[in-house]
Protein backbone atom coordinates (compact mmCIF):
# COMPACT_ATOMS: atom_id res chain seq x y z
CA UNK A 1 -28.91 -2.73 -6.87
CA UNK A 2 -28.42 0.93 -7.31
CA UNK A 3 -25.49 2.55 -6.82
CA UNK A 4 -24.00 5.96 -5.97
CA UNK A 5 -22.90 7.38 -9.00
CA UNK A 6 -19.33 7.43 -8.21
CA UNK A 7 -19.14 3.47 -7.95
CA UNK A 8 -20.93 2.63 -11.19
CA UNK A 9 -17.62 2.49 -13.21
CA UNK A 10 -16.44 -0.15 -10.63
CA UNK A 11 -19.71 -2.04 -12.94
CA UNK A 12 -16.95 -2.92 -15.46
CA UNK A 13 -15.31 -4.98 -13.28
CA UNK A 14 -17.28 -5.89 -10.44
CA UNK A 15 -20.81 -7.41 -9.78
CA UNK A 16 -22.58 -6.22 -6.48
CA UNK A 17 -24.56 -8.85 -5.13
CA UNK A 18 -25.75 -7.16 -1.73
CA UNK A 19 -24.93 -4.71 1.03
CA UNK A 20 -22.53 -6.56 4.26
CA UNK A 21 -23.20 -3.47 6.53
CA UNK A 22 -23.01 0.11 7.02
CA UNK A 23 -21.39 2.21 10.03
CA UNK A 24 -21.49 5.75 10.89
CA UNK A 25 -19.23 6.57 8.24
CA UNK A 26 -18.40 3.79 5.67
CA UNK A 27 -20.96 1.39 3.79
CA UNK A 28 -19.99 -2.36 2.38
CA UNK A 29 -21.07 -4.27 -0.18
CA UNK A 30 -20.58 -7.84 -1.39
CA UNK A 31 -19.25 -7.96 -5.01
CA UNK A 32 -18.12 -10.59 -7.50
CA UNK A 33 -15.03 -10.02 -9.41
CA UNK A 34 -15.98 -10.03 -13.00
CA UNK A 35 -13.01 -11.18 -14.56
CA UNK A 36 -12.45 -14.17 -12.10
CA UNK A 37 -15.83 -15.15 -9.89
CA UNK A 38 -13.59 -14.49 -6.58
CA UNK A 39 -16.26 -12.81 -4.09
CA UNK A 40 -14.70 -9.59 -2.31
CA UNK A 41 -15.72 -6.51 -0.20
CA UNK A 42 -15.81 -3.40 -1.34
CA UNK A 43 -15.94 -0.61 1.43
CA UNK A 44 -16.50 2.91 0.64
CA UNK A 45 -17.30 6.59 2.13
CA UNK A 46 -21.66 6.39 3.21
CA UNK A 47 -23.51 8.61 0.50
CA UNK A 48 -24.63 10.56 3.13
CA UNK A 49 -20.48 11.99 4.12
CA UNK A 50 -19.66 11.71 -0.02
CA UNK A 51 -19.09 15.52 0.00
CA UNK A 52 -17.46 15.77 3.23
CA UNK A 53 -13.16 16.29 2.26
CA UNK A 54 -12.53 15.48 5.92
CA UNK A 55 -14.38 12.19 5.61
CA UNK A 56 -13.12 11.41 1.84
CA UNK A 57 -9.49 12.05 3.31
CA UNK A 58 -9.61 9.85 6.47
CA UNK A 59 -11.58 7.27 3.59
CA UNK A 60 -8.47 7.41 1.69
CA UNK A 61 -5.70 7.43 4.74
CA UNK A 62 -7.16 4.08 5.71
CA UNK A 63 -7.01 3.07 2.42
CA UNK A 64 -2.94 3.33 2.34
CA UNK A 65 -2.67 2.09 5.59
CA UNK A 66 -4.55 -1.29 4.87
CA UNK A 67 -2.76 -1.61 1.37
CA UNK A 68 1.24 -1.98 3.48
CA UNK A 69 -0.54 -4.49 6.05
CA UNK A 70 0.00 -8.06 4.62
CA UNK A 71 -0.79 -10.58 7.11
CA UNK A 72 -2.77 -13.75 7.49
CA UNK A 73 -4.46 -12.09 10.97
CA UNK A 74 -5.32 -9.23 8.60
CA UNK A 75 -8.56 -8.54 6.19
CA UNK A 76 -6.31 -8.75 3.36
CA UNK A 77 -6.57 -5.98 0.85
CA UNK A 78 -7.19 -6.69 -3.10
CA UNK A 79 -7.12 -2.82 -4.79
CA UNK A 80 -7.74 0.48 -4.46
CA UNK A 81 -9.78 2.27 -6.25
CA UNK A 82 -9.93 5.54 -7.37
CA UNK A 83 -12.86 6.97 -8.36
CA UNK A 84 -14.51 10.17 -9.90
CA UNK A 85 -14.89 13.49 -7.52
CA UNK A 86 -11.99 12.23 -5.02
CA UNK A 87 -13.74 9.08 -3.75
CA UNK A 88 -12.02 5.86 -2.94
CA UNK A 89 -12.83 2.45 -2.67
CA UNK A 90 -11.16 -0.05 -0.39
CA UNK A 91 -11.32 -3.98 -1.98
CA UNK A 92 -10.93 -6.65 0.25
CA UNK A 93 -10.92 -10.58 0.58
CA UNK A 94 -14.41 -11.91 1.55
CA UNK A 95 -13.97 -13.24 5.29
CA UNK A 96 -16.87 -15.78 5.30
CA UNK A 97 -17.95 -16.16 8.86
CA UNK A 98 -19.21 -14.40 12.09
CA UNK A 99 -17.32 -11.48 13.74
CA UNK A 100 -16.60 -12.56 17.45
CA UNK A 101 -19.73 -10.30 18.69
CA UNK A 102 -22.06 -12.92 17.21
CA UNK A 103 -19.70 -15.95 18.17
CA UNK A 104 -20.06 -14.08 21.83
CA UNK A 105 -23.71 -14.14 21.75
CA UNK A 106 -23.80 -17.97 23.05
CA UNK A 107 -22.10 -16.90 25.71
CA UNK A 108 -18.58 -16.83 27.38
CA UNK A 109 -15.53 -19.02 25.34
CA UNK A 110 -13.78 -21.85 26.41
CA UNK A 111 -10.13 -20.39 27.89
CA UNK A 112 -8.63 -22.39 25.30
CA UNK A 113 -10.50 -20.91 22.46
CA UNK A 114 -10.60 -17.64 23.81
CA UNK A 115 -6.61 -17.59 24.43
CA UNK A 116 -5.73 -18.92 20.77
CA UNK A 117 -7.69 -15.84 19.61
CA UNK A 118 -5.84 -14.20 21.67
CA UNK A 119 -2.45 -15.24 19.96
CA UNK A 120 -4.44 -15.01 16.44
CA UNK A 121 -5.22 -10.90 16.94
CA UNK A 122 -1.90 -10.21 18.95
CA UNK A 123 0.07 -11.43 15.80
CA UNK A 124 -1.96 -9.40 13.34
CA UNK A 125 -1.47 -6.33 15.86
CA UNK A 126 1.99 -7.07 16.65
CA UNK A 127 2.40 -6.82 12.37
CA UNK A 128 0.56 -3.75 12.65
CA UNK A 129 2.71 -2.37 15.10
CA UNK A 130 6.01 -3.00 13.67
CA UNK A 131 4.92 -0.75 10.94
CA UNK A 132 4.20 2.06 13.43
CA UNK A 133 0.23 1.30 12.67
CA UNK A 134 -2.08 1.54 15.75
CA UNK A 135 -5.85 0.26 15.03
CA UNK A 136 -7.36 2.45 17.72
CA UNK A 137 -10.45 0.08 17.78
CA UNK A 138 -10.09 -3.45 18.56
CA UNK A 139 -13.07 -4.55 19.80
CA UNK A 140 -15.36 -7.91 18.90
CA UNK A 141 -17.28 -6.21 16.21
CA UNK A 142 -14.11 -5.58 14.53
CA UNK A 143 -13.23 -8.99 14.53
CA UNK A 144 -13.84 -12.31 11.81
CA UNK A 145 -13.67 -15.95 12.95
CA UNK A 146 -12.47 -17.00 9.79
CA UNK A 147 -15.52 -20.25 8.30
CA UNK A 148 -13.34 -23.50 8.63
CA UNK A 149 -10.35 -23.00 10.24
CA UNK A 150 -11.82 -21.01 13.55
CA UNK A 151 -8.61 -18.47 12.99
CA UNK A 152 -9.44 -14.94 13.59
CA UNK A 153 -8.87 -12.12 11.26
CA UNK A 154 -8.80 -8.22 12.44
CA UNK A 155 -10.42 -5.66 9.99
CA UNK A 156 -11.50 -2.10 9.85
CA UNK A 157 -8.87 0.47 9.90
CA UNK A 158 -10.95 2.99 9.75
CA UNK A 159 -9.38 5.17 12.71
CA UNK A 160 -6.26 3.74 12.89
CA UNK A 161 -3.19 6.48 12.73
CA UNK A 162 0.58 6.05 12.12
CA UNK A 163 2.35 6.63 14.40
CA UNK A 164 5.20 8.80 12.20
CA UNK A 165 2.04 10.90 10.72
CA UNK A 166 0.49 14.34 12.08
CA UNK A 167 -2.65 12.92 12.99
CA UNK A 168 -4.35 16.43 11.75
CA UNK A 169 -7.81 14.59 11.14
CA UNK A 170 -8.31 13.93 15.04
CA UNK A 171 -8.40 17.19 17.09
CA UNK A 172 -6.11 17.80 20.17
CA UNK A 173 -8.18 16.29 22.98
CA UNK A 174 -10.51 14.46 20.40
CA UNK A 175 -11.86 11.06 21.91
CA UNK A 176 -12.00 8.76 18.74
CA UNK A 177 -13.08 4.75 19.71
CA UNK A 178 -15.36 2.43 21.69
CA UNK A 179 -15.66 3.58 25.64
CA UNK A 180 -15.71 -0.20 26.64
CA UNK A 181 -11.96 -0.87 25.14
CA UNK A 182 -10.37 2.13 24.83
CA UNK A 183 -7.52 2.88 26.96
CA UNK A 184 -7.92 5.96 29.36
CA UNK A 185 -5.45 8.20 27.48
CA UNK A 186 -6.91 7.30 24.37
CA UNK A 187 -10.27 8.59 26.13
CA UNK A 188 -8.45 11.99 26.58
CA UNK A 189 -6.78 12.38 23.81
CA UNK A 190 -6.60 9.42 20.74
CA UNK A 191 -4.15 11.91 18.91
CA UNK A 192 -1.44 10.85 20.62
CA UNK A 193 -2.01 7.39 21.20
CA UNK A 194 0.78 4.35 20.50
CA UNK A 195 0.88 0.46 20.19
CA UNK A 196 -0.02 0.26 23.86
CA UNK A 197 -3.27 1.33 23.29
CA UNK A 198 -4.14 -1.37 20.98
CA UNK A 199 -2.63 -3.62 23.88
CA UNK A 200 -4.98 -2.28 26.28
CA UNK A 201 -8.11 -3.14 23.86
CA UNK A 202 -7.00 -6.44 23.07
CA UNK A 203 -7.02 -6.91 26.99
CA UNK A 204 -10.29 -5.74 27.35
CA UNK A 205 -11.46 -8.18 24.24
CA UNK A 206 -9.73 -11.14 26.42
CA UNK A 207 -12.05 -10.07 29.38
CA UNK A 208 -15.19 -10.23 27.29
CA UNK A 209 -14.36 -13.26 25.75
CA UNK A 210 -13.75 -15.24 28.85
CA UNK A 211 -16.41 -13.37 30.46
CA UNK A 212 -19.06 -12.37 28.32
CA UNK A 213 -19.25 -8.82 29.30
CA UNK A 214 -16.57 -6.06 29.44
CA UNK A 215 -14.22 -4.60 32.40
CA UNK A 216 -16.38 -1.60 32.49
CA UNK A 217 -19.44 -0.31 32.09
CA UNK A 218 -21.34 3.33 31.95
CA UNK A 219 -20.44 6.17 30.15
């Protein structure tokens, strides 16, 4: 497949079998590890925001928050990689199975089910949390019910913030998030958000998953 120029040297020690998905801001792809035939992620910056410092930097911000997270509830990070012209690569463990968006798409979840996820993401957050860390954007999508054991397994840091860090990346008064879970002071400001943000969200994920559709709707 053909790669941005920046990734190729990752060639050396990486296979790229296919593309997993691409947001608004990030793009990842499925790759083999050369040396040992482990599948991982690798997540980088879009092509399209390569050139944008303000993008690379936030790229790069997740990437040391992800690397102090070590948790079982946790998309559990492999490397970092730096690469040529200030780009950065984020490796990750493979999470084979759905996200809970697609799980929800049969419908509502058994209150047994949907409260051991529950207890599954409140660990990972609560691990998150004691290391000042606040995701910003727990939602289904950003969710993986992990193939076999049913366990689910947060990922995508992409906005999250520390809590001990000028958050100089998100503007005073800068809404950052999904409308459906974000908490109202996150709406006016997700600068100064804290843990009970995330708290808020996971709420609104219970809702969905017990109901099938969120708290809220509109704009």
């Amino acid at each position: 497949m053909p790669l941005p120029r920046a990734m190729q040297p990752l060639t050396a020690r990486y296979d790229f079998l296919a593309e997993l998905g691409r947001g608004g801001m990030a793009v990842v792809h499925l790759a083999r590890v050369r040396a040992t035939g482990e599948e991982v992620a690798v997540k980088m910056v879009a092509h399209h925001h390569a050139e944008d410092p303000d993008a690379r930097e936030r790229f790069a911000r997740e990437a040391r928050t992800v690397a102090t997270l070590v948790h079982p509830g946790i998309v559990r990070t492999l490397a970092v990689e730096e690469l040529e012209g200030g780009q950065t690569a984020i490796v990750t463990e493979y999470v084979r199975g759905p996200t809970l968006r697609h799980v929800l798409r049969s419908g509502a979840l058994p209150a047994d089910y949907a409260v051991a996820i529950l207890r599954d993401l409140a660990a990972a957050l609560a691990h998150a949390h004691a290391r000042r860390i606040v995701h910003r954007d727990v939602k289904p999508e950003n969710v993986f019910v992990r193939e076999g054991t049913g366990r689910a397994v947060l990922a995508d840091f992409g906005i999250a913030r520390s809590v001990d860090a000028d958050d100089l990346l998100t503007a005073a008064g800068a809404s950052l998030g999904t409308p459906a879970y974000m908490a109202p002071e996150q709406c006016r400001d997700a600068a100064l958000v804290d843990h009970r943000a995330d708290i808020y969200s996971l709420g609104c994920t219970l809702y969905v998953l017990v109901t099938g559709r969120p708290p809220f709707d509109g704009d």
